[in-house]
N, C-alpha and C. Protein backbone atom coordinates (compact mmCIF):
# COMPACT_ATOMS: atom_id res chain seq x y z
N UNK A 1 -15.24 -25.47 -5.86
CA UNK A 1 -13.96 -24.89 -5.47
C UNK A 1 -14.19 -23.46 -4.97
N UNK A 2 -13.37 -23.13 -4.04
CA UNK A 2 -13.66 -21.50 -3.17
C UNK A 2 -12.84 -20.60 -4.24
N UNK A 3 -13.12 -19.66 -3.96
CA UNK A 3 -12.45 -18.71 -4.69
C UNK A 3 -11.30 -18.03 -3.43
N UNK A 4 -10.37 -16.93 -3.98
CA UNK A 4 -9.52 -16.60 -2.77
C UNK A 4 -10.18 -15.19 -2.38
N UNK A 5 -10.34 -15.62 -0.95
CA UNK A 5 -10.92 -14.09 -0.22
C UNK A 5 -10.31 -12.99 -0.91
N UNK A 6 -11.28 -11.83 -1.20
CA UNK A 6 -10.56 -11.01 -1.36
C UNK A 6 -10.50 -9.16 -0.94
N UNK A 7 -9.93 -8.32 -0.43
CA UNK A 7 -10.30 -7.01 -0.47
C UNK A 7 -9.59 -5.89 -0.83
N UNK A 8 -10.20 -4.85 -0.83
CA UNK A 8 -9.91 -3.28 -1.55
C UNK A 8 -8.57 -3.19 -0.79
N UNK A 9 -7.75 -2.76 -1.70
CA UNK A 9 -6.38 -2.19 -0.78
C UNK A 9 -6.19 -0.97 -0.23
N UNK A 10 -6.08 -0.71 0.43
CA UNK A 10 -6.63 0.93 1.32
C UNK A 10 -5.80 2.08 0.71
N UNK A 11 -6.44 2.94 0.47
CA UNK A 11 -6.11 4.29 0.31
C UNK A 11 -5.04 5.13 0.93
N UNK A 12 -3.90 4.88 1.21
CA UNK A 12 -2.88 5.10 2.22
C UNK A 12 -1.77 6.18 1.82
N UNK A 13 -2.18 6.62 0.52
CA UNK A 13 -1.59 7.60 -0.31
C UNK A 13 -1.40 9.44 1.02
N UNK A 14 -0.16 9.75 1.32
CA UNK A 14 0.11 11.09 2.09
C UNK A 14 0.03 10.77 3.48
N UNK A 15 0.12 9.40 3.91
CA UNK A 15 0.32 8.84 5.08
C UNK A 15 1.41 8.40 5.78
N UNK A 16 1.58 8.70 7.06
CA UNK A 16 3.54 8.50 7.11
C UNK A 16 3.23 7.06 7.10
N UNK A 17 4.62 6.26 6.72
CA UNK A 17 4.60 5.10 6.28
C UNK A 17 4.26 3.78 7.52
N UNK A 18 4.60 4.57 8.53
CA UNK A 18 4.26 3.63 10.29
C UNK A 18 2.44 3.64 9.83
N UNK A 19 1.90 4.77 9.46
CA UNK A 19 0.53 4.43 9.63
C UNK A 19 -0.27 3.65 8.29
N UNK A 20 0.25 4.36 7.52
CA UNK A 20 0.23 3.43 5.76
C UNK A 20 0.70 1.94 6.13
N UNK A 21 2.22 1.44 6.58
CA UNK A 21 1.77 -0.04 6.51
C UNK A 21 0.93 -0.39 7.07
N UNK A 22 0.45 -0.04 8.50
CA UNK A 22 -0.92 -0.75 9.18
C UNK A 22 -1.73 -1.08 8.66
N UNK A 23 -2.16 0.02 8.09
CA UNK A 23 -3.41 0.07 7.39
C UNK A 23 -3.54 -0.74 6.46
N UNK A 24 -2.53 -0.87 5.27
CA UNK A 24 -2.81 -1.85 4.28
C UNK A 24 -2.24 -3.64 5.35
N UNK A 25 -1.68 -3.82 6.28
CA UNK A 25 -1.86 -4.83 6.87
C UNK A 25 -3.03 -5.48 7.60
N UNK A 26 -3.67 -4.12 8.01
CA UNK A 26 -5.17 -4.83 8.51
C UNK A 26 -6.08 -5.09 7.74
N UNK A 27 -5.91 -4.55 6.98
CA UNK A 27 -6.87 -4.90 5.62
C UNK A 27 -6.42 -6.32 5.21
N UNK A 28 -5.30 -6.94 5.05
CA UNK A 28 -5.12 -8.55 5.50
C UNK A 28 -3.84 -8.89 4.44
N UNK A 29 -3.30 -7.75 3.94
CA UNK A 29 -1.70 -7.54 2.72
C UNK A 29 -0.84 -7.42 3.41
N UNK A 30 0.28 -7.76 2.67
CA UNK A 30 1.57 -7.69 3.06
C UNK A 30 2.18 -6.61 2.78
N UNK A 31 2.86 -6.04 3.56
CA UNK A 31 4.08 -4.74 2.57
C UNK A 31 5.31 -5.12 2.61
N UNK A 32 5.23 -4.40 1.30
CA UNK A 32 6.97 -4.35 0.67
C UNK A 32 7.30 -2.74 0.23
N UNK A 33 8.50 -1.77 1.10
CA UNK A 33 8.52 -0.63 0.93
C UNK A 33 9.78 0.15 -0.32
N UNK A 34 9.21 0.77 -0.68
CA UNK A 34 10.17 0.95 -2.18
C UNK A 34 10.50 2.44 -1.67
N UNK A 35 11.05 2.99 -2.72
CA UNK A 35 10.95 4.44 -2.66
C UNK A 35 11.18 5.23 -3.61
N UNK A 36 10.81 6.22 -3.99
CA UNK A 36 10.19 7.04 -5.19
C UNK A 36 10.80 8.76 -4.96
N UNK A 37 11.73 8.85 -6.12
CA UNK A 37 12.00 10.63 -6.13
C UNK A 37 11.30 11.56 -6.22
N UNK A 38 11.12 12.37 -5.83
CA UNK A 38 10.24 13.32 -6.46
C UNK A 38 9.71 14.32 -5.42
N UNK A 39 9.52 15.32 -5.90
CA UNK A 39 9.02 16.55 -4.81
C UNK A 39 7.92 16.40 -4.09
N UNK A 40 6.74 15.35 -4.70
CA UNK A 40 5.48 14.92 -3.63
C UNK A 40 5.89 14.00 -2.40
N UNK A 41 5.04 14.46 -1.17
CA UNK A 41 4.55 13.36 -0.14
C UNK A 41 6.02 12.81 0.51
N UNK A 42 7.24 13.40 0.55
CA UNK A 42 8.67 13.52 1.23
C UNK A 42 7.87 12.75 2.48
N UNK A 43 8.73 11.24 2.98
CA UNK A 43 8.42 10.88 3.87
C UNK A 43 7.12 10.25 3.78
N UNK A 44 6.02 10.54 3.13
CA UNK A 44 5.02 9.70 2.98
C UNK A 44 4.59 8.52 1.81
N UNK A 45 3.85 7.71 2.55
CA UNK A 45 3.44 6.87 1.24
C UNK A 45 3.12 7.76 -0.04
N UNK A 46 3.50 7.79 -1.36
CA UNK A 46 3.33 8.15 -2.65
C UNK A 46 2.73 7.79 -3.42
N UNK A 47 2.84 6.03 -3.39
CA UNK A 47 2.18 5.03 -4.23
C UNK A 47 1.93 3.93 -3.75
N UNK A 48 1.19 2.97 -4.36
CA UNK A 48 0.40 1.81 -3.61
C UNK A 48 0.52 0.87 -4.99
N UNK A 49 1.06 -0.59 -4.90
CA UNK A 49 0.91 -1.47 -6.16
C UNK A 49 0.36 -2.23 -5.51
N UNK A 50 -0.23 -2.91 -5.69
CA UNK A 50 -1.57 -2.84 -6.50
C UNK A 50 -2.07 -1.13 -6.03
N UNK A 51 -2.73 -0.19 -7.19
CA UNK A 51 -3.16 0.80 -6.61
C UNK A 51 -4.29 0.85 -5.53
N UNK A 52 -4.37 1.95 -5.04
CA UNK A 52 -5.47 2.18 -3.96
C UNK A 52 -6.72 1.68 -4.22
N UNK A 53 -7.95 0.77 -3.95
CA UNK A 53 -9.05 0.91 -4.35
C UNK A 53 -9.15 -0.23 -5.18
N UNK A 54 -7.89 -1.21 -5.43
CA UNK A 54 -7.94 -1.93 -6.47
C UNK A 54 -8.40 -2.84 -5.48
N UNK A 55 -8.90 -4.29 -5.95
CA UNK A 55 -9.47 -5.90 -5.68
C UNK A 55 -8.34 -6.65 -5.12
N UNK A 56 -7.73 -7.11 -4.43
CA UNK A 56 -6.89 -8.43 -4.72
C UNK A 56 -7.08 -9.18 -3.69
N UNK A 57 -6.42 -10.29 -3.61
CA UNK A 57 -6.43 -11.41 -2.84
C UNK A 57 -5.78 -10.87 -1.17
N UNK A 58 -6.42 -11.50 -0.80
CA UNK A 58 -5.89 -11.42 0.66
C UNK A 58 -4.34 -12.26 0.88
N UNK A 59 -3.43 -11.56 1.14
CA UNK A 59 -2.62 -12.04 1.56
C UNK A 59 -1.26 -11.52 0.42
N UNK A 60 -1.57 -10.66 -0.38
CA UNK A 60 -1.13 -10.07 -1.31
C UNK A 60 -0.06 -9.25 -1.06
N UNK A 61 0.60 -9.12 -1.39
CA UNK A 61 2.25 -7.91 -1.66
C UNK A 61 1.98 -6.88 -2.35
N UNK A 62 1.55 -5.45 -1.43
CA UNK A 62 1.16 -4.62 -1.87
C UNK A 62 2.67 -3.56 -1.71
N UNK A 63 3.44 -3.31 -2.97
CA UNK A 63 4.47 -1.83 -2.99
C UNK A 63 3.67 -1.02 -1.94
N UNK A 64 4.71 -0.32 -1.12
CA UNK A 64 4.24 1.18 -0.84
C UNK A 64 5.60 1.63 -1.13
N UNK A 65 5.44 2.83 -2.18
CA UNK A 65 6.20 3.70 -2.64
C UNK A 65 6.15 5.15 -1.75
N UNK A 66 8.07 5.39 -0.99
CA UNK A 66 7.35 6.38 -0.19
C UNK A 66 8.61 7.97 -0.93
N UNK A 67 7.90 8.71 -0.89
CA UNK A 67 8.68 9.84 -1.38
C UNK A 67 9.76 10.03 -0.75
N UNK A 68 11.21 10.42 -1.82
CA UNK A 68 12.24 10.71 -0.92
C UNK A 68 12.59 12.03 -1.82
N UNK A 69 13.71 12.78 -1.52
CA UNK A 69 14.33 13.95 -1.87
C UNK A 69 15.26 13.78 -3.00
């Protein structure tokens, strides 16, 4: 039996969110965009679920959490 392809979810943390989803889409994930209070990264990706750097399956639903005011 195969196992499911899998890769690193990209580092996309302080990236405006047009270039953050790409990125975690070419890497071969899906996004789903949330959004997060707080005085960091206004307008940019903030957070990443699965986090940055983590393993998962290709084809995965990765949060991007993007800072709002």
């Amino acid at each position: 039996m195969m196992s499911a392809a899998r890769a690193r979810v990209p580092d996309a943390r302080g990236w405006p969110i047009d270039a953050g989803k790409a990125a975690v889409e070419k890497a071969g994930f899906t996004v789903k965009v949330g959004y997060r209070k707080g005085p960091d990264w206004i307008g940019k990706v903030a957070a990443l679920s699965p986090p940055a750097g983590a393993s998962a399956c290709i084809g995965t639903e990765v949060e991007m959490s993007i800072g709002v005011k």
